[in-house]
Each structure stands twice: as structure tokens, then as C-alpha cells.
C-alpha atoms as a PDB file:
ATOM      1  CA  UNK A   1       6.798 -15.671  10.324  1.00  0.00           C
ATOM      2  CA  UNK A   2       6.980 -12.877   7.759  1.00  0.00           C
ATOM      3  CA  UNK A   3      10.367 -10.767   7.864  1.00  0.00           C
ATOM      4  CA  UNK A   4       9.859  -7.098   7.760  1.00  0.00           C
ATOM      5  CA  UNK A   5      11.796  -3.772   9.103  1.00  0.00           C
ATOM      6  CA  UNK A   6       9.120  -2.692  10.855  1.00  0.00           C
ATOM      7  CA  UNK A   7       9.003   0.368  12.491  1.00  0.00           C
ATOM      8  CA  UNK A   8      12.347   0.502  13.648  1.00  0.00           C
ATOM      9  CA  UNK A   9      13.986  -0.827  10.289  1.00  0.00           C
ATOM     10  CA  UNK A  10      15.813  -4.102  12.043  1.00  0.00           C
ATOM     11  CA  UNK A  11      14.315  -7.288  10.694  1.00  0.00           C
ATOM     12  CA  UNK A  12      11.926  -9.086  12.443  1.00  0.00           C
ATOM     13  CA  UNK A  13       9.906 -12.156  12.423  1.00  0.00           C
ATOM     14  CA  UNK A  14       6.172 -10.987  12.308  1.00  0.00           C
ATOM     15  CA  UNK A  15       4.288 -13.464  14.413  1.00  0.00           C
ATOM     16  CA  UNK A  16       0.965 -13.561  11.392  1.00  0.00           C
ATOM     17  CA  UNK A  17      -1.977 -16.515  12.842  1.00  0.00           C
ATOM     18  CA  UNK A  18      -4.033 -18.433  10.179  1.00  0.00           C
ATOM     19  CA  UNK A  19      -6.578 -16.358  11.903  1.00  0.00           C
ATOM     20  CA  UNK A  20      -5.451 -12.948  11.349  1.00  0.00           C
ATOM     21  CA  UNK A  21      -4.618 -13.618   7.536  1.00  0.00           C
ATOM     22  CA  UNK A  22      -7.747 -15.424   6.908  1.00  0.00           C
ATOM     23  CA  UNK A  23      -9.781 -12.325   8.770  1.00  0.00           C
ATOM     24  CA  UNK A  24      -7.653 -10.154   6.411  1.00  0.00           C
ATOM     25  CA  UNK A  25      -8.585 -12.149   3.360  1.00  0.00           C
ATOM     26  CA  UNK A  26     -12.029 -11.876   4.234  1.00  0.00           C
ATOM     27  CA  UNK A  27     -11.927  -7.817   4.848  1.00  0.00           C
ATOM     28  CA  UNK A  28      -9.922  -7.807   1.599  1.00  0.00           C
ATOM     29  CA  UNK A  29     -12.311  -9.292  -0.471  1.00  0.00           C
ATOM     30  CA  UNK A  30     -15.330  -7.197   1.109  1.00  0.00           C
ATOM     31  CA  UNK A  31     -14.149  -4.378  -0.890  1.00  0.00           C
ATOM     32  CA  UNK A  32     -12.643  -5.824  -4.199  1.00  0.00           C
ATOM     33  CA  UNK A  33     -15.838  -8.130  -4.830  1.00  0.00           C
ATOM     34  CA  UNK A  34     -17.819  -5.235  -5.965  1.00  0.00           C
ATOM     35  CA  UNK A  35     -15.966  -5.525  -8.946  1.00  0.00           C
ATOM     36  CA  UNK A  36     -14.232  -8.660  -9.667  1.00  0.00           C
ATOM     37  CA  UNK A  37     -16.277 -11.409 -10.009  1.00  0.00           C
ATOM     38  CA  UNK A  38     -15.881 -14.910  -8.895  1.00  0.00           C
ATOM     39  CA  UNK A  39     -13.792 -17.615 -11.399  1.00  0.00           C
ATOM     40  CA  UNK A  40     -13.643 -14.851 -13.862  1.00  0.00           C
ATOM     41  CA  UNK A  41     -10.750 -12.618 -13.345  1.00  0.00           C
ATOM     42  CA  UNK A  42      -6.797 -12.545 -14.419  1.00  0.00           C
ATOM     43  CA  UNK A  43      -4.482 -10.814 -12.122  1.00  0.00           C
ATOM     44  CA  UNK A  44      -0.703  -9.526 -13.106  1.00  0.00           C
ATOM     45  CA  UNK A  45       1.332 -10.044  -9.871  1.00  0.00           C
ATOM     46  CA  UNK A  46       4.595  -8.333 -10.872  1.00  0.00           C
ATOM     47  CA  UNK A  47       5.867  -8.658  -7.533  1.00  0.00           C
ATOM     48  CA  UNK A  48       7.425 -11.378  -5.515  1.00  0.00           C
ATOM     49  CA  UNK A  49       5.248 -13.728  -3.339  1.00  0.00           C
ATOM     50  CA  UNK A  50       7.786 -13.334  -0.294  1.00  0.00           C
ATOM     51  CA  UNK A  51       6.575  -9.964   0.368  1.00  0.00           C
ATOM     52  CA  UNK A  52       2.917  -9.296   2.386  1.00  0.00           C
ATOM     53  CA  UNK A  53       1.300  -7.112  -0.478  1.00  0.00           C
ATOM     54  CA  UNK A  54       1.720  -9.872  -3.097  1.00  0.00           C
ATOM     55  CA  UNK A  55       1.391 -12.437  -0.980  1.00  0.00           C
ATOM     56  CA  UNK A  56      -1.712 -11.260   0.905  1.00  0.00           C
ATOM     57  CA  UNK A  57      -3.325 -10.265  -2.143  1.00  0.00           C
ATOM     58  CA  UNK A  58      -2.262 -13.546  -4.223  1.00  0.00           C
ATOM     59  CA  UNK A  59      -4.150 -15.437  -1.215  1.00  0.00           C
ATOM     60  CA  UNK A  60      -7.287 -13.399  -1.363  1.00  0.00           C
ATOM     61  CA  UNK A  61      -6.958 -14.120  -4.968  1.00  0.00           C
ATOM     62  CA  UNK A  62      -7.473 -17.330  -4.538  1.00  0.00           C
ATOM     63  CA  UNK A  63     -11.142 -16.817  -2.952  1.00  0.00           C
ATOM     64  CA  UNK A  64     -11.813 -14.915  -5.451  1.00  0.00           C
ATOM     65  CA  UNK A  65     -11.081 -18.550  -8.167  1.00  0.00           C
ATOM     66  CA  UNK A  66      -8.737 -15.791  -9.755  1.00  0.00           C
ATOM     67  CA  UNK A  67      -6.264 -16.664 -12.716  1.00  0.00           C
ATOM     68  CA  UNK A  68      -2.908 -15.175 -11.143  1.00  0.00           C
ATOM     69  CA  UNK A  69       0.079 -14.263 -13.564  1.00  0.00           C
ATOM     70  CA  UNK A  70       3.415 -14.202 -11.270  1.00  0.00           C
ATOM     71  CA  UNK A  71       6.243 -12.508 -13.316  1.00  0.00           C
ATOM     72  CA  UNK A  72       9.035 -13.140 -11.278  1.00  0.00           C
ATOM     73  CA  UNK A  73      11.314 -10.392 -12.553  1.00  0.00           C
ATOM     74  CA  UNK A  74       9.276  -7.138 -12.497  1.00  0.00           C
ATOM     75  CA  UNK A  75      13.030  -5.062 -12.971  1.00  0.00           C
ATOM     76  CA  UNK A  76      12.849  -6.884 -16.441  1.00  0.00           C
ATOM     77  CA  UNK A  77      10.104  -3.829 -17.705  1.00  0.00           C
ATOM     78  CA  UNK A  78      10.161  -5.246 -21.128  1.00  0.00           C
ATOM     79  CA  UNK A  79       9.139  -9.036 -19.904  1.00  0.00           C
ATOM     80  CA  UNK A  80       6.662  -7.771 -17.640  1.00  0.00           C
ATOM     81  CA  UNK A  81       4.841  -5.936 -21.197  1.00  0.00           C
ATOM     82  CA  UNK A  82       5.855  -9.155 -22.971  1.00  0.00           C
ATOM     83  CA  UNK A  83       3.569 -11.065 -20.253  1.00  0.00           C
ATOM     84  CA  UNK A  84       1.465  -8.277 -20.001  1.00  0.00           C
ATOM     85  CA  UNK A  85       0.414  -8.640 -23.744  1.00  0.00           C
ATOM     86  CA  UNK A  86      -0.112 -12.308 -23.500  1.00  0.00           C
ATOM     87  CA  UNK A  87      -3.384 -12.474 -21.369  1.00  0.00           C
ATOM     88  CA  UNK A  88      -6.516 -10.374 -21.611  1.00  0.00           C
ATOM     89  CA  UNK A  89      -5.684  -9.262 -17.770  1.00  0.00           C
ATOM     90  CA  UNK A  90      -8.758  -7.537 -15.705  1.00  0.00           C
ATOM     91  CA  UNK A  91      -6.802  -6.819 -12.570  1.00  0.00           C
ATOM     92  CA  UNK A  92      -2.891  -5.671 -11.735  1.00  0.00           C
ATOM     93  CA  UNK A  93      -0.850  -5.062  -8.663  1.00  0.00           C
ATOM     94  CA  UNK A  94       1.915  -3.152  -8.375  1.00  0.00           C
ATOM     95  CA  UNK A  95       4.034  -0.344  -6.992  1.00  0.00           C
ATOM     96  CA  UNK A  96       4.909   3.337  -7.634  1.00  0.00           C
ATOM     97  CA  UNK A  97       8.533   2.579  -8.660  1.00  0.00           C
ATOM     98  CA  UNK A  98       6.474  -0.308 -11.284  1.00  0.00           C
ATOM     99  CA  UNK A  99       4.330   2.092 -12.583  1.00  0.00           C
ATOM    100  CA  UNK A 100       7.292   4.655 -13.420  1.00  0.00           C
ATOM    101  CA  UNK A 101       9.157   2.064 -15.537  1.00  0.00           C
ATOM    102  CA  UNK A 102       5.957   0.953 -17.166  1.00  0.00           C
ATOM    103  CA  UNK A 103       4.617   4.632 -18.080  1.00  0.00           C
ATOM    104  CA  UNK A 104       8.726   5.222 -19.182  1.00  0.00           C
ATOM    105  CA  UNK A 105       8.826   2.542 -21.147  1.00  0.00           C
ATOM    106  CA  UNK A 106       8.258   2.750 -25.136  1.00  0.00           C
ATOM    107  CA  UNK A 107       6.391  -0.696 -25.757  1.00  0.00           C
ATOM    108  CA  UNK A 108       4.143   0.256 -22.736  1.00  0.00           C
ATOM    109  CA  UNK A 109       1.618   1.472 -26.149  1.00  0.00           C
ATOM    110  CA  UNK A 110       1.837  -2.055 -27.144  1.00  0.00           C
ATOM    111  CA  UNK A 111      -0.285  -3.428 -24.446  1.00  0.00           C
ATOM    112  CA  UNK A 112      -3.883  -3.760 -24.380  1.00  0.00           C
ATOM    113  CA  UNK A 113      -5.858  -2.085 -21.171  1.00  0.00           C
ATOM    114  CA  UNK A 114      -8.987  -2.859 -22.605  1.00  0.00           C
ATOM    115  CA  UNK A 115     -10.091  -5.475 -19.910  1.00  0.00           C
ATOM    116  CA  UNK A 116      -8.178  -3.932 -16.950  1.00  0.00           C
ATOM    117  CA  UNK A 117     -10.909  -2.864 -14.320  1.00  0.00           C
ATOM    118  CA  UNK A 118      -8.548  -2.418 -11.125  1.00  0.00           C
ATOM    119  CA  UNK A 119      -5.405  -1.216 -10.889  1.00  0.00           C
ATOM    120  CA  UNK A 120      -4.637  -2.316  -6.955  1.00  0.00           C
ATOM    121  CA  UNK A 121      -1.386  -0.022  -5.742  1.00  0.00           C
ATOM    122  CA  UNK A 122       0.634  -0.597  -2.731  1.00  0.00           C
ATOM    123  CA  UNK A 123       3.855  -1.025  -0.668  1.00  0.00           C
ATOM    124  CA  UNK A 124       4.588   2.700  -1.144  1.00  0.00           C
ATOM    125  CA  UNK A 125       2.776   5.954  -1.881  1.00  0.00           C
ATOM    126  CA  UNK A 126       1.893   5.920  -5.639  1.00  0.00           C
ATOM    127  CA  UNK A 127       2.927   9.555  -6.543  1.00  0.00           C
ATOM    128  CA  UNK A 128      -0.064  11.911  -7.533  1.00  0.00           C
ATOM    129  CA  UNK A 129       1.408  12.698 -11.552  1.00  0.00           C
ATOM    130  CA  UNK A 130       2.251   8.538 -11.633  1.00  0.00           C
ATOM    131  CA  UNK A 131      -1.324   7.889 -10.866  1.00  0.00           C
ATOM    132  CA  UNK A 132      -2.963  10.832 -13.152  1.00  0.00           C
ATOM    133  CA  UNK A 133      -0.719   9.136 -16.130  1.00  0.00           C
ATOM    134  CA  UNK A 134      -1.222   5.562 -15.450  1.00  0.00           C
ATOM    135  CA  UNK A 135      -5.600   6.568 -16.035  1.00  0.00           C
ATOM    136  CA  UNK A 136      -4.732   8.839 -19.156  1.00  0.00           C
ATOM    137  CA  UNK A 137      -3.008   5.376 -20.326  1.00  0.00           C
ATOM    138  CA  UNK A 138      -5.580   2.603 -19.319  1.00  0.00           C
ATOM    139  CA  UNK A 139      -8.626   4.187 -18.517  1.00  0.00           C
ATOM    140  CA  UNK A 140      -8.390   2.761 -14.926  1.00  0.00           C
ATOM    141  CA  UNK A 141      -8.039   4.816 -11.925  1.00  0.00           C
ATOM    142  CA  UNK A 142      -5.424   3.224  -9.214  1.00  0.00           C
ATOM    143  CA  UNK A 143      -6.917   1.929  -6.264  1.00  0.00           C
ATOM    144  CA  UNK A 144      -4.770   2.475  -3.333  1.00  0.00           C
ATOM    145  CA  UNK A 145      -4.279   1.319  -0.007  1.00  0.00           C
ATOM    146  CA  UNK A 146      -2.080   0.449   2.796  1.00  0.00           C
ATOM    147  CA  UNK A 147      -1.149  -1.574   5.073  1.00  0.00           C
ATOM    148  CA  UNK A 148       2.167  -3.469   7.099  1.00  0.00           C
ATOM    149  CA  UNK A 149       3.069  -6.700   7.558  1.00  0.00           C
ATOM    150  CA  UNK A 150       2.069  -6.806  11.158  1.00  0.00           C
ATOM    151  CA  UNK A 151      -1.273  -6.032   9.962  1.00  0.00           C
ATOM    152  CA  UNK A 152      -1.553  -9.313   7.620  1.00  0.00           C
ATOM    153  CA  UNK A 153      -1.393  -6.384   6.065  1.00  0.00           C
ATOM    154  CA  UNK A 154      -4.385  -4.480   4.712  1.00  0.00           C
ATOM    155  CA  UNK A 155      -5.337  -2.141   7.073  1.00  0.00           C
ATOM    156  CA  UNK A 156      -7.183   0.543   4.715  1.00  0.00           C
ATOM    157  CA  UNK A 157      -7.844   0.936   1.237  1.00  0.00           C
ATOM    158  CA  UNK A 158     -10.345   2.718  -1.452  1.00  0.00           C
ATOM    159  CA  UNK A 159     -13.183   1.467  -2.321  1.00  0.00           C
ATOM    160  CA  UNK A 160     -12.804   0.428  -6.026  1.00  0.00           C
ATOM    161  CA  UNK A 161     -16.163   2.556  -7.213  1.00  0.00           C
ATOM    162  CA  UNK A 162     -15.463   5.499  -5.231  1.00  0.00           C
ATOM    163  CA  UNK A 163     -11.623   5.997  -5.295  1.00  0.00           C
ATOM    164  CA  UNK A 164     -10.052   9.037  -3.896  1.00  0.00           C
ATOM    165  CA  UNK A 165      -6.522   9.862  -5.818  1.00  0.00           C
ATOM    166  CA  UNK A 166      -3.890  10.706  -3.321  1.00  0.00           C
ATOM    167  CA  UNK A 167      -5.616   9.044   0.029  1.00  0.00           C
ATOM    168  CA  UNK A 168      -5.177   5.516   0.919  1.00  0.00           C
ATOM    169  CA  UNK A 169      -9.037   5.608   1.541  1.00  0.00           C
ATOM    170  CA  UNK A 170     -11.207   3.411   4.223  1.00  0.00           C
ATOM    171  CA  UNK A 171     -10.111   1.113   6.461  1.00  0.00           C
ATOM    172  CA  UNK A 172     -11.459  -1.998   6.097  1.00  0.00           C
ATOM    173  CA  UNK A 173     -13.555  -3.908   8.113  1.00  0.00           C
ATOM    174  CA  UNK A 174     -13.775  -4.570  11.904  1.00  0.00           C
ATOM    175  CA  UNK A 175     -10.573  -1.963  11.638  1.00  0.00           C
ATOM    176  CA  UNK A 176     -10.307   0.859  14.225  1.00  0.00           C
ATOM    177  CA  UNK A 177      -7.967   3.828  13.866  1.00  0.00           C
ATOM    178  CA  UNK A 178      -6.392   6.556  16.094  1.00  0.00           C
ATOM    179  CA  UNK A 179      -4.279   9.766  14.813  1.00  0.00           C
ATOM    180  CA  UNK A 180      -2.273  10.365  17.923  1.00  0.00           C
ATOM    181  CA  UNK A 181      -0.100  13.125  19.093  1.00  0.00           C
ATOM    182  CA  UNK A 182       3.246  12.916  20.945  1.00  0.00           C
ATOM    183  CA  UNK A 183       1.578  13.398  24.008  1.00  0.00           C
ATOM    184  CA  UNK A 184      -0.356  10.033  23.297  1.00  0.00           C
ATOM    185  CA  UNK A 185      -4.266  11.762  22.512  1.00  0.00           C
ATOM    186  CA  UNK A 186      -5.980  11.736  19.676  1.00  0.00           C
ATOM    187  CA  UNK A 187      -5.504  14.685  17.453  1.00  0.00           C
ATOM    188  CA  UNK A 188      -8.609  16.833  16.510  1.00  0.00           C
ATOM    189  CA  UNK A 189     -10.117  15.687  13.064  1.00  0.00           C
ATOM    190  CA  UNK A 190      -7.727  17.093  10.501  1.00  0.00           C
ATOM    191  CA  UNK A 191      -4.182  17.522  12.170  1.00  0.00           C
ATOM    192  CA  UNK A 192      -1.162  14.922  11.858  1.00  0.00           C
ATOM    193  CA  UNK A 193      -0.442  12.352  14.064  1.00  0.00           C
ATOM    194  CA  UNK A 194       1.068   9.128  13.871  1.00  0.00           C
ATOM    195  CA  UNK A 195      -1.619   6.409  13.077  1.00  0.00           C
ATOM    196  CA  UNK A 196      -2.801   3.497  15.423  1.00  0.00           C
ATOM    197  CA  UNK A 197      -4.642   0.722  14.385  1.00  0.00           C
ATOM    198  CA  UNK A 198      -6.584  -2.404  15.885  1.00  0.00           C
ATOM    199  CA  UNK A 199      -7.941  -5.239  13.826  1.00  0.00           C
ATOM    200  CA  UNK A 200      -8.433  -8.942  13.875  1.00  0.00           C
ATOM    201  CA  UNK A 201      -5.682  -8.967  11.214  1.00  0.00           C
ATOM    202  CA  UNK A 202      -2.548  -7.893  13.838  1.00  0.00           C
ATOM    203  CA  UNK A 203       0.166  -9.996  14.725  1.00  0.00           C
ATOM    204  CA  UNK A 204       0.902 -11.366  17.713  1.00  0.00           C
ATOM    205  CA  UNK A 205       3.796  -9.688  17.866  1.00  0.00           C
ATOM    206  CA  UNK A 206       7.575 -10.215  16.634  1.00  0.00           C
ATOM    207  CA  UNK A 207       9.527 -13.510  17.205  1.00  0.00           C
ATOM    208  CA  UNK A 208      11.621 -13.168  20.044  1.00  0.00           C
ATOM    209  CA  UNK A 209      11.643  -9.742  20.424  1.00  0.00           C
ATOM    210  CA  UNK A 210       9.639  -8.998  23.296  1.00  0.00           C
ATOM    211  CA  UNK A 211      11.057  -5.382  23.610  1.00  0.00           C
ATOM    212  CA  UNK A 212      10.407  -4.258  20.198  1.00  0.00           C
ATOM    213  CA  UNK A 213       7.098  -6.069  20.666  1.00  0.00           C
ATOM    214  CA  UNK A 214       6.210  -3.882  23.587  1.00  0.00           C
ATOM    215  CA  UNK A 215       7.138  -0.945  21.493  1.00  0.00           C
ATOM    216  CA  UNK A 216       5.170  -1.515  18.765  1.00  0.00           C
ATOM    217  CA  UNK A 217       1.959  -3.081  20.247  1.00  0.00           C
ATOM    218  CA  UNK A 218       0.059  -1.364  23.374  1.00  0.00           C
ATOM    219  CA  UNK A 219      -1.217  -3.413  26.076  1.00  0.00           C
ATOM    220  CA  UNK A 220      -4.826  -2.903  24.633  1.00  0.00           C
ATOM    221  CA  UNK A 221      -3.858  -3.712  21.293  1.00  0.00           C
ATOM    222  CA  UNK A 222      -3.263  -1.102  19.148  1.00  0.00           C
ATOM    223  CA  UNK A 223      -0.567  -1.496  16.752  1.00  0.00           C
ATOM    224  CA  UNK A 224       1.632   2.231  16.315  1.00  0.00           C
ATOM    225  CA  UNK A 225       2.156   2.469  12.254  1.00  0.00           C
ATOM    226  CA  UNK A 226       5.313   5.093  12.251  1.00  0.00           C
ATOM    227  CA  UNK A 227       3.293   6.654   9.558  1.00  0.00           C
ATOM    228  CA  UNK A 228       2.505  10.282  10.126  1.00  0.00           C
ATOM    229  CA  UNK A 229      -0.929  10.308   8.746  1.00  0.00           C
ATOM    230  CA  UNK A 230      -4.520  12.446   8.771  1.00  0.00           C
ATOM    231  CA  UNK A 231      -8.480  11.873   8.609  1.00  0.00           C
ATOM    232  CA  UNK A 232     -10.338  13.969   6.104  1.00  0.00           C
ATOM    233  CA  UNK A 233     -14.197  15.086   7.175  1.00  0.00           C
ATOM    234  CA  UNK A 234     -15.349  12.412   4.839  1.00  0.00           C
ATOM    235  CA  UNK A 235     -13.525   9.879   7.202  1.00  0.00           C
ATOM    236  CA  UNK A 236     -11.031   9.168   3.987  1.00  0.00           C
ATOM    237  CA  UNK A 237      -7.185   8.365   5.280  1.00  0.00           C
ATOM    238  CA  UNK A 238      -4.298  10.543   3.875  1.00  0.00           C
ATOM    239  CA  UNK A 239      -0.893   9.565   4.696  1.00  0.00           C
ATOM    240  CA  UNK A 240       1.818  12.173   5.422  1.00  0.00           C
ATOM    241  CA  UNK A 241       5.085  10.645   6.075  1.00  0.00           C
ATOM    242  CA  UNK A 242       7.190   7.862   7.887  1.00  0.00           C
ATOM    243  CA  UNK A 243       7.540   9.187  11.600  1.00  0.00           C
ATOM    244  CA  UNK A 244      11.123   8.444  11.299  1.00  0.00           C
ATOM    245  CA  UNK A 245      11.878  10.526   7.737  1.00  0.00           C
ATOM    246  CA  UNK A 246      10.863  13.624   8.969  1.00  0.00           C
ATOM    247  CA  UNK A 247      13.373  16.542   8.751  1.00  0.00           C
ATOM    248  CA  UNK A 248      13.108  18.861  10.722  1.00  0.00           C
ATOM    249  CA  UNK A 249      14.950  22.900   9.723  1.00  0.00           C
ATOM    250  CA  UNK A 250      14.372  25.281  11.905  1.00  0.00           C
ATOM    251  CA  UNK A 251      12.180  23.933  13.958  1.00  0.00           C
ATOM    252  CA  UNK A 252       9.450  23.066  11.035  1.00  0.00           C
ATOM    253  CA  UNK A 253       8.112  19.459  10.147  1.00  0.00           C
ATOM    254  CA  UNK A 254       9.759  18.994   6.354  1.00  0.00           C
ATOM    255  CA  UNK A 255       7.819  15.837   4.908  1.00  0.00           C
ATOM    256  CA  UNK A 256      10.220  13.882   2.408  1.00  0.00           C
ATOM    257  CA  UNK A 257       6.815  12.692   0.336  1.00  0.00           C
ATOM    258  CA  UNK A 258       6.113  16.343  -0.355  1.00  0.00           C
ATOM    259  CA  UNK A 259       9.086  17.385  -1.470  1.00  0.00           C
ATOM    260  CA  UNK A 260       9.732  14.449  -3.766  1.00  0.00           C
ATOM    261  CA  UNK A 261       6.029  14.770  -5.459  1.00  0.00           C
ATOM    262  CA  UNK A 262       6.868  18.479  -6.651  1.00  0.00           C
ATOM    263  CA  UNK A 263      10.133  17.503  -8.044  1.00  0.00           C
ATOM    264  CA  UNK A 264       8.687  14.701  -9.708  1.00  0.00           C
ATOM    265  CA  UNK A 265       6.104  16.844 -11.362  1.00  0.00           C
ATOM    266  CA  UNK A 266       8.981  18.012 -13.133  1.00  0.00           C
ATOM    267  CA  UNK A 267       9.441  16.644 -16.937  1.00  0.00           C
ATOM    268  CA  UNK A 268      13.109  16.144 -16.358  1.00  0.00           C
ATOM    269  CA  UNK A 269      13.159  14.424 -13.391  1.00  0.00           C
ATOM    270  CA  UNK A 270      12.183  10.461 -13.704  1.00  0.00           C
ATOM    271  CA  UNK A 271      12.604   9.458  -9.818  1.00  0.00           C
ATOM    272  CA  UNK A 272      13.813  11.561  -6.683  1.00  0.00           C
ATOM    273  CA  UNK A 273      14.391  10.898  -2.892  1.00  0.00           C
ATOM    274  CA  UNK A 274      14.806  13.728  -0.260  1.00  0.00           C
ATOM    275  CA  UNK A 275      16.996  13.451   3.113  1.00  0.00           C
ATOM    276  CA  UNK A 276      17.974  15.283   5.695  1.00  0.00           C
ATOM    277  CA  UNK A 277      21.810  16.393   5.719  1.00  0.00           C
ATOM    278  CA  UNK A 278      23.654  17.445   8.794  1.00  0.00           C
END
């Protein structure tokens, strides 16, 4: 049972199988075994096991014989570089608000990047300036993806030797998508919609909550995200927004993400969050 907020943000027991982690493991490691090897890579897990992207990608570490450093206070920025600088690290994990007190910090110069061949984001949307500054710094491009905790979770991601800033990239395998409309079709290639998905990696559903369960899962299986996302001609993934942060003014769509990543462009501004006000 892994806790999450789901889609409707009260906590819930996701129902994960030692089949649909294990199948997610496996689609996992389909894409990052182009470039790790086996037995021979070190991985900085700055984030705690009790949440699915650490935890999911900790396991698939694990087929991959990989040497994991868990630093169990990532808010600690200076003991993360202290760990940082201890091992000649070839992998990392981490999220956007991570990578903002890393790039912020002063010792961050300290650390050596010379080994560091993926730079694996998730959790959140790592914002477009965060990721052009964290390759300026390493020489590594971030590899992002997504995925819930109903999905085990990896549901897409991009592929580590032909990464896409600012998508979330393929899904992985024996993964099908939908972008659907509010009238429940598929949108035309292109257009917003929220995203679907089916996979061996879903949940069963939540524990005990056969209601939120119904709304979540369809009776054919697909699992409804909440995200608000698109497909690019190339078949690449681009997320737009959580279904439930839209604002809307005046009868337009206002996407919190977008708003946030021009303000953050902005050398005075470190962090920023947009809502809706009444």
C-alpha cells in the first residue's frame, strides 16, 4: 500500500502488486540500460525511500547491481554537496525544488560532475531555466519523466540519448496513452486534454475506497492522470497542468506552470507559485 493524494488530494492507500512494480522495474530499466551499465554505477538518492520516485527507482537500481547513496536529509543542501563530493557518482535523482537549492548554493562549484552521465528528474516539472543551468554546471542534460503512484509509477520518460528539454518524453513500454477531452474523446494530435494511461504497472485500485476507485480507474482500465497534458508530432509527451490548478479569468484556461516558469526566468525571483484568488 503506497499513500498518495491522488487525484483528488485525500490520502489513499494505492493497491501496487509485486507484479505491477516488477513490470515497472523492467520498463524502467529498458530505457536507462543504454547508459548505465550493470555493477558499475553510483546513484545519489537525495530523496526519501517512502515516496514512489525514490523508491521505484532505488528498486530498479538494484537490477541494475547499482551502488545507491541515500542522503536522508536532502533540505540539509550543504550535506547533500558534502555527500555529493565523497563518491565519484555517475547517476542522480532528484527534484526541481533540489536542483534550485543545489544551483543556489555557493559550494555547489566544489563538487565534481565529471562522472555524472544521467541526471534522472521527477515528482514535479523541472522548470525549463533550472534544467538549462543544471547542463551549463555538469555537462549532463536532465532526463525527465513522469509518472504517479498508481502507476508503480513510471509511466513515460526520455530516452537518456535523445532527451527532449521541457517534455516528459516516451512512455515506456507496453504503456498506452489517451489525451481526452471533457466530452470523454480523444483530442486531435496537438490539443490539451487530460491524459489516460494503461499499463501492466497500474494499481489495482485504492484500499477501501471503492468510489474514488471507480473515479479514477475506467472499467477497461485506463487510469485518468488529472494532468492536463499534449502529444507532439514526434509522439514526445508535454505536460500542461494539474486538471485541478487551472484558473480560469474570463472564461480562458490560465495554466499555473506557465505563469510560474516566466517569473522564474527572472534573476530576482528564486521560487514562485501562482493561484487563483476569488
Amino acid at each position: 500500500l503506497q499513500y498518495t493524494g491522488g487525484t483528488t488530494g485525500i490520502a489513499k492507500g494505492a493497491v501496487l502488486t509485486h507484479g505491477s512494480i516488477t513490470s515497472n522495474m523492467m520498463q524502467t530499466f529498458a530505457f536507462l540500460s543504454t547508459v548505465l551499465q550493470i555493477g558499475r554505477e553510483t546513484l545519489i538518492c537525495p530523496l526519501p525511500l517512502y515516496h514512489v520516485f525514490a523508491f521505484g527507482l532505488s528498486c530498479m537500481g538494484m537490477m541494475l547491481g547499482m551502488h545507491t547513496i541515500l542522503i536522508t536529509d536532502p533540505r540539509d543542501t550543504q550535506s547533500v554537496i558534502d555527500e555529493m563530493r565523497k563518491y565519484p557518482f555517475t547517476a542522480m535523482m532528484g527534484i526541481n525544488s533540489l536542483f534550485v537549492a543545489l544551483l543556489n548554493h555557493p559550494n555547489i562549484k566544489t563538487v565534481d560532475f565529471s562522472t555524472l552521465k544521467l541526471t534522472i528528474s521527477g515528482g514535479s516539472l523541472i522548470q525549463p531555466h533550472i534544467a538549462r543551468q543544471w547542463r551549463l554546471l555538469t555537462g549532463c542534460t536532465v532526463c525527465d519523466g513522469y509518472g504517479m503512484t498508481e502507476a508503480s509509477p513510471v509511466i513515460s520518460m526520455n530516452p537518456p540519448q535523445e532527451i527532449q528539454e521541457g517534455t516528459i518524453g516516451l512512455p515506456v513500454s507496453n504503456t498506452f496513452i489517451r489525451i481526452v477531452g471533457e466530452d470523454n474523446q480523444d483530442c486531435p494530435l496537438g490539443e490539451c486534454g487530460e491524459l489516460w494511461v494503461k499499463g501492466p504497472q497500474l494499481m489495482k485500485g485504492y484500499w477501501r475506497h471503492a468510489q474514488a476507485t471507480a473515479d479514477t480507474l475506467t472499467f477497461d482500465g485506463w487510469l485518468k492522470t488529472g494532468d492536463i497534458a499534449l502529444i507532439q508530432p514526434d509522439g514526445y509527451l508535454r505536460i500542461v497542468d494539474r486538471k485541478k490548478d487551472i484558473i480560469s479569468v474570463n472564461g480562458f484556461n490560465v495554466y499555473p506552470n506557465e505563469i510560474e516558469s516566466v517569473l522564474n526566468e527572472h534573476p530576482a525571483i528564486l521560487e514562485s507559485a501562482a493561484v487563483g484568488m476569488v
